[in-house]
C-alpha atoms as a PDB file:
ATOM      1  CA  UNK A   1     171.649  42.375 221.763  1.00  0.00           C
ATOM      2  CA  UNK A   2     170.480  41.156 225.110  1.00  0.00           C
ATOM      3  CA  UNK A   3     172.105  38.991 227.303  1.00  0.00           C
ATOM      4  CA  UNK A   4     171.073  37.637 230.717  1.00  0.00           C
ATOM      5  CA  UNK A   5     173.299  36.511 232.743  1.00  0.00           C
ATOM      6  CA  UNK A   6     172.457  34.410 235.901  1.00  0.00           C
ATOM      7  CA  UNK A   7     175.108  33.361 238.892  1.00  0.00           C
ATOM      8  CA  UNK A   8     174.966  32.433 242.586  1.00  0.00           C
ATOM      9  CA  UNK A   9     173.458  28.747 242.463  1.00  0.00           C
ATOM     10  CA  UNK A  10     175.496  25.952 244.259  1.00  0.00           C
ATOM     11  CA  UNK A  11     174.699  22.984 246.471  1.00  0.00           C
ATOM     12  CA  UNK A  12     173.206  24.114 249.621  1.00  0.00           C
ATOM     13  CA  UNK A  13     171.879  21.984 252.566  1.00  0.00           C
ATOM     14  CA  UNK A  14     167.697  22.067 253.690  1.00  0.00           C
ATOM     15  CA  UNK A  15     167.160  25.070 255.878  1.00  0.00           C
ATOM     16  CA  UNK A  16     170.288  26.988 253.759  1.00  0.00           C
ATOM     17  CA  UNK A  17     170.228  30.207 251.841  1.00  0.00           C
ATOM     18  CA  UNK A  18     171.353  31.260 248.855  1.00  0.00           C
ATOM     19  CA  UNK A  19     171.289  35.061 246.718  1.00  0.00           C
ATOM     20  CA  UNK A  20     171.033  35.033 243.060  1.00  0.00           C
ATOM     21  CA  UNK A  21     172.062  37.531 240.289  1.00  0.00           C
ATOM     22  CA  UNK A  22     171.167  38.248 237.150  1.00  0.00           C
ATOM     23  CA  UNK A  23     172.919  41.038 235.395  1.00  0.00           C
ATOM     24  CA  UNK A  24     171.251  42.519 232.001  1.00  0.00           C
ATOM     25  CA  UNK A  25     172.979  44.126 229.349  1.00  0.00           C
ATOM     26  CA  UNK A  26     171.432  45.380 226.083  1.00  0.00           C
ATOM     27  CA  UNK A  27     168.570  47.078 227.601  1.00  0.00           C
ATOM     28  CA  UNK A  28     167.433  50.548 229.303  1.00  0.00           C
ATOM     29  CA  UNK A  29     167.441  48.214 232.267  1.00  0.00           C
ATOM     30  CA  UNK A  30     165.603  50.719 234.994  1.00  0.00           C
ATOM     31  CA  UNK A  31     162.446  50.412 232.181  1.00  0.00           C
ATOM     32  CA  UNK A  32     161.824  46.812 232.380  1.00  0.00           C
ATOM     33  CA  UNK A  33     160.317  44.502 235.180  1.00  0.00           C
ATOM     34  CA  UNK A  34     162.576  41.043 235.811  1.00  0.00           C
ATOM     35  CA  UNK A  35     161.493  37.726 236.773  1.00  0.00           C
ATOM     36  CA  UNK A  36     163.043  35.267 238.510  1.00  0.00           C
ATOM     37  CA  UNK A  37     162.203  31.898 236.744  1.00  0.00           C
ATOM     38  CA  UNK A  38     162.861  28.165 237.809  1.00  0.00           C
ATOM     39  CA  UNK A  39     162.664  24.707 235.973  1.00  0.00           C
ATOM     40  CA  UNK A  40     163.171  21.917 237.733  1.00  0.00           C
ATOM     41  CA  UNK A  41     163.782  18.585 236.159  1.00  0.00           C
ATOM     42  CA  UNK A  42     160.290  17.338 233.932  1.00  0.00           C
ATOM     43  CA  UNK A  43     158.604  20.484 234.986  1.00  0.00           C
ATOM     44  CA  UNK A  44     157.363  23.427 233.032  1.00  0.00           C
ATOM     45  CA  UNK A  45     159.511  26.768 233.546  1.00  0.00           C
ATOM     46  CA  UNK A  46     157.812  28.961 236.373  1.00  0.00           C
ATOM     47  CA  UNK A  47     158.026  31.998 237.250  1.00  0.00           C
ATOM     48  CA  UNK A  48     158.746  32.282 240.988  1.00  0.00           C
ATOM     49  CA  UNK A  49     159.194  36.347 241.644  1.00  0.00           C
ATOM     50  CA  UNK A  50     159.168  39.729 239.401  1.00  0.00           C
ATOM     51  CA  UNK A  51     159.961  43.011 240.472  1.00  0.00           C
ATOM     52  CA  UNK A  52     158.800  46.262 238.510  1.00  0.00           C
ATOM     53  CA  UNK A  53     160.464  49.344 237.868  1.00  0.00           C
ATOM     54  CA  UNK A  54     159.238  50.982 240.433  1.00  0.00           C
ATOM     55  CA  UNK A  55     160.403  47.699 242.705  1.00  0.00           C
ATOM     56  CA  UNK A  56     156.994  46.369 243.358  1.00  0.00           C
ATOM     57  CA  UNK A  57     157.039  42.782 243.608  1.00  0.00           C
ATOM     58  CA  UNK A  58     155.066  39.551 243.253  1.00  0.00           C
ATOM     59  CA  UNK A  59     155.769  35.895 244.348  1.00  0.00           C
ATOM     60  CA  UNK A  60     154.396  32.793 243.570  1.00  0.00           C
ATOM     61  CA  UNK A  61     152.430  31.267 246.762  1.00  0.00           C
ATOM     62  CA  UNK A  62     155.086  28.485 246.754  1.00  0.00           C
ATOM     63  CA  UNK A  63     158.293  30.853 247.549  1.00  0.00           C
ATOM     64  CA  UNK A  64     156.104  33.877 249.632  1.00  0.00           C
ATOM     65  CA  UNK A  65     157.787  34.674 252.787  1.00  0.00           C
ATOM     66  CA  UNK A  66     160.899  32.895 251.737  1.00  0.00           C
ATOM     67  CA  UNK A  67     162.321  34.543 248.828  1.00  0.00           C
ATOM     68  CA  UNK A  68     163.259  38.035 248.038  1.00  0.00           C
ATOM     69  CA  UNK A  69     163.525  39.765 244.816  1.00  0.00           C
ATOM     70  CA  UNK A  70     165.657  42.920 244.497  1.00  0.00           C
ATOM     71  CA  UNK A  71     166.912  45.188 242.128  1.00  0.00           C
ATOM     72  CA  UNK A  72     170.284  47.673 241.580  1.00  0.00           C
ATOM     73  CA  UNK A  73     169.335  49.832 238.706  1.00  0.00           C
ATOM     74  CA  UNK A  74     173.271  51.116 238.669  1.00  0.00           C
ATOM     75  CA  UNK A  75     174.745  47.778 238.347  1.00  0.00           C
ATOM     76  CA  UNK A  76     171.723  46.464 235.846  1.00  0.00           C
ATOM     77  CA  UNK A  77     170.973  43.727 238.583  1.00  0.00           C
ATOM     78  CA  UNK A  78     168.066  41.718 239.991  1.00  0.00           C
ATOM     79  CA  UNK A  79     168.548  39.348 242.961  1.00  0.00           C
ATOM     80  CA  UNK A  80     166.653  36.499 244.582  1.00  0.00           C
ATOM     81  CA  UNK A  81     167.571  35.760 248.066  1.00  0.00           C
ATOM     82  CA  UNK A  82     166.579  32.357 249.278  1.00  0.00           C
ATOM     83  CA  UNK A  83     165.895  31.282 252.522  1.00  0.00           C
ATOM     84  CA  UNK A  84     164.718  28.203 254.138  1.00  0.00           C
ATOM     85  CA  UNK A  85     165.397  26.416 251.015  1.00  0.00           C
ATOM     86  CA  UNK A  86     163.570  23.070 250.633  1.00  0.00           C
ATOM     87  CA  UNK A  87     164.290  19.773 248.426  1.00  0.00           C
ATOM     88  CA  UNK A  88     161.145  21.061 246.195  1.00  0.00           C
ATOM     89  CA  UNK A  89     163.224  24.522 245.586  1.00  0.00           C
ATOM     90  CA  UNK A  90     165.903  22.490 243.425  1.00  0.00           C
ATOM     91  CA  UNK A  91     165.936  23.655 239.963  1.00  0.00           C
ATOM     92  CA  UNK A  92     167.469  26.035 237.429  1.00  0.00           C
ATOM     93  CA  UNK A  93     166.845  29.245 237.472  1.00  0.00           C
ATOM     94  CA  UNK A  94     166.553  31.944 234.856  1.00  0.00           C
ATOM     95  CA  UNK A  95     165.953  35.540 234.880  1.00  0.00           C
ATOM     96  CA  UNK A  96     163.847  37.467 231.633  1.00  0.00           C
ATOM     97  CA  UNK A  97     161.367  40.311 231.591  1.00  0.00           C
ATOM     98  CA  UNK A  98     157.863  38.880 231.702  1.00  0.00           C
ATOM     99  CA  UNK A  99     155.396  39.840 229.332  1.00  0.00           C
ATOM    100  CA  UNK A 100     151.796  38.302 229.921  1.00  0.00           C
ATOM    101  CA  UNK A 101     152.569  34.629 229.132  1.00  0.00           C
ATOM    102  CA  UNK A 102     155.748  34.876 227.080  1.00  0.00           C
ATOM    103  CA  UNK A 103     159.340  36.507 227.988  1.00  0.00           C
ATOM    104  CA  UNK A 104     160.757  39.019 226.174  1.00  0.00           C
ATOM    105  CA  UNK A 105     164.002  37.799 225.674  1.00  0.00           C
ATOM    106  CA  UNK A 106     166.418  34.628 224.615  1.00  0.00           C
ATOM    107  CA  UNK A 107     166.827  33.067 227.415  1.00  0.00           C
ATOM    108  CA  UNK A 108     170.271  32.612 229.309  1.00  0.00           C
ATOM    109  CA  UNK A 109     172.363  29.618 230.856  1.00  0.00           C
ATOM    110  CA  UNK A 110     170.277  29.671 234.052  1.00  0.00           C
ATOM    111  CA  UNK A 111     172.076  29.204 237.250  1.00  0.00           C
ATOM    112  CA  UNK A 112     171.617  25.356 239.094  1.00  0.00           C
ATOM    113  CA  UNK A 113     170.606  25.523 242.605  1.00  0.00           C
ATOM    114  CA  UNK A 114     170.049  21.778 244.120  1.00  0.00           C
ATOM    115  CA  UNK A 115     169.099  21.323 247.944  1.00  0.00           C
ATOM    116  CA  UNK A 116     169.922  18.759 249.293  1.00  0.00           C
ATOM    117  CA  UNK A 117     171.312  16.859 252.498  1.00  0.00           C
END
């Protein structure tokens, strides 16, 4: 079974940082390319940064230049570090593997980050 498991969200001022992890279990874990999802409240789930296997990443025009998506293969974990957070950048976020459209697995708890002064 697959479990995601997201941590590292907190209160954090405008202009702050913040790194998120997501550890996987339940999966050859060096196979699959993670996403770093967000939903913020009456919004549709987006996706906001993936990283491949091979670590080649994409980012969604509204985090470019700000956020940064890793991986550690040994410890099964993706992070998204977070600067120059903005009010817009409050959300929850989620990690999954992203498959065209859909996500390939349940999703976790998610991980609240809110910005604010």
């Amino acid at each position: 079974q697959v479990q995601l498991v997201e941590s590292g969200g907190d209160l954090v001022q405008p202009g702050g940082s913040l790194r998120l992890s997501c550890v996987v279990s339940g999966i050859i874990f060096r196979f699959n390319t993670i996403g770093w999802y967000r939903q913020a409240p009456g919004k549709e789930r987006e996706l906001v940064a993936r990283i491949t296997s091979g670590g080649s990443t994409n980012y969604a025009d509204s985090v470019q230049g700000r956020f940064t998506i890793s991986r550690d293969n040994a410890k099964n974990t993706v992070y998204l570090q977070m600067n120059s957070l903005s009010p817009e950048d409050t959300a929850v976020y989620y990690c999954n593997a992203p498959s065209g459209r859909y996500v390939l697995f349940t999703w976790g708890q998610g991980t609240q980050v809110t910005v604010s002064s």
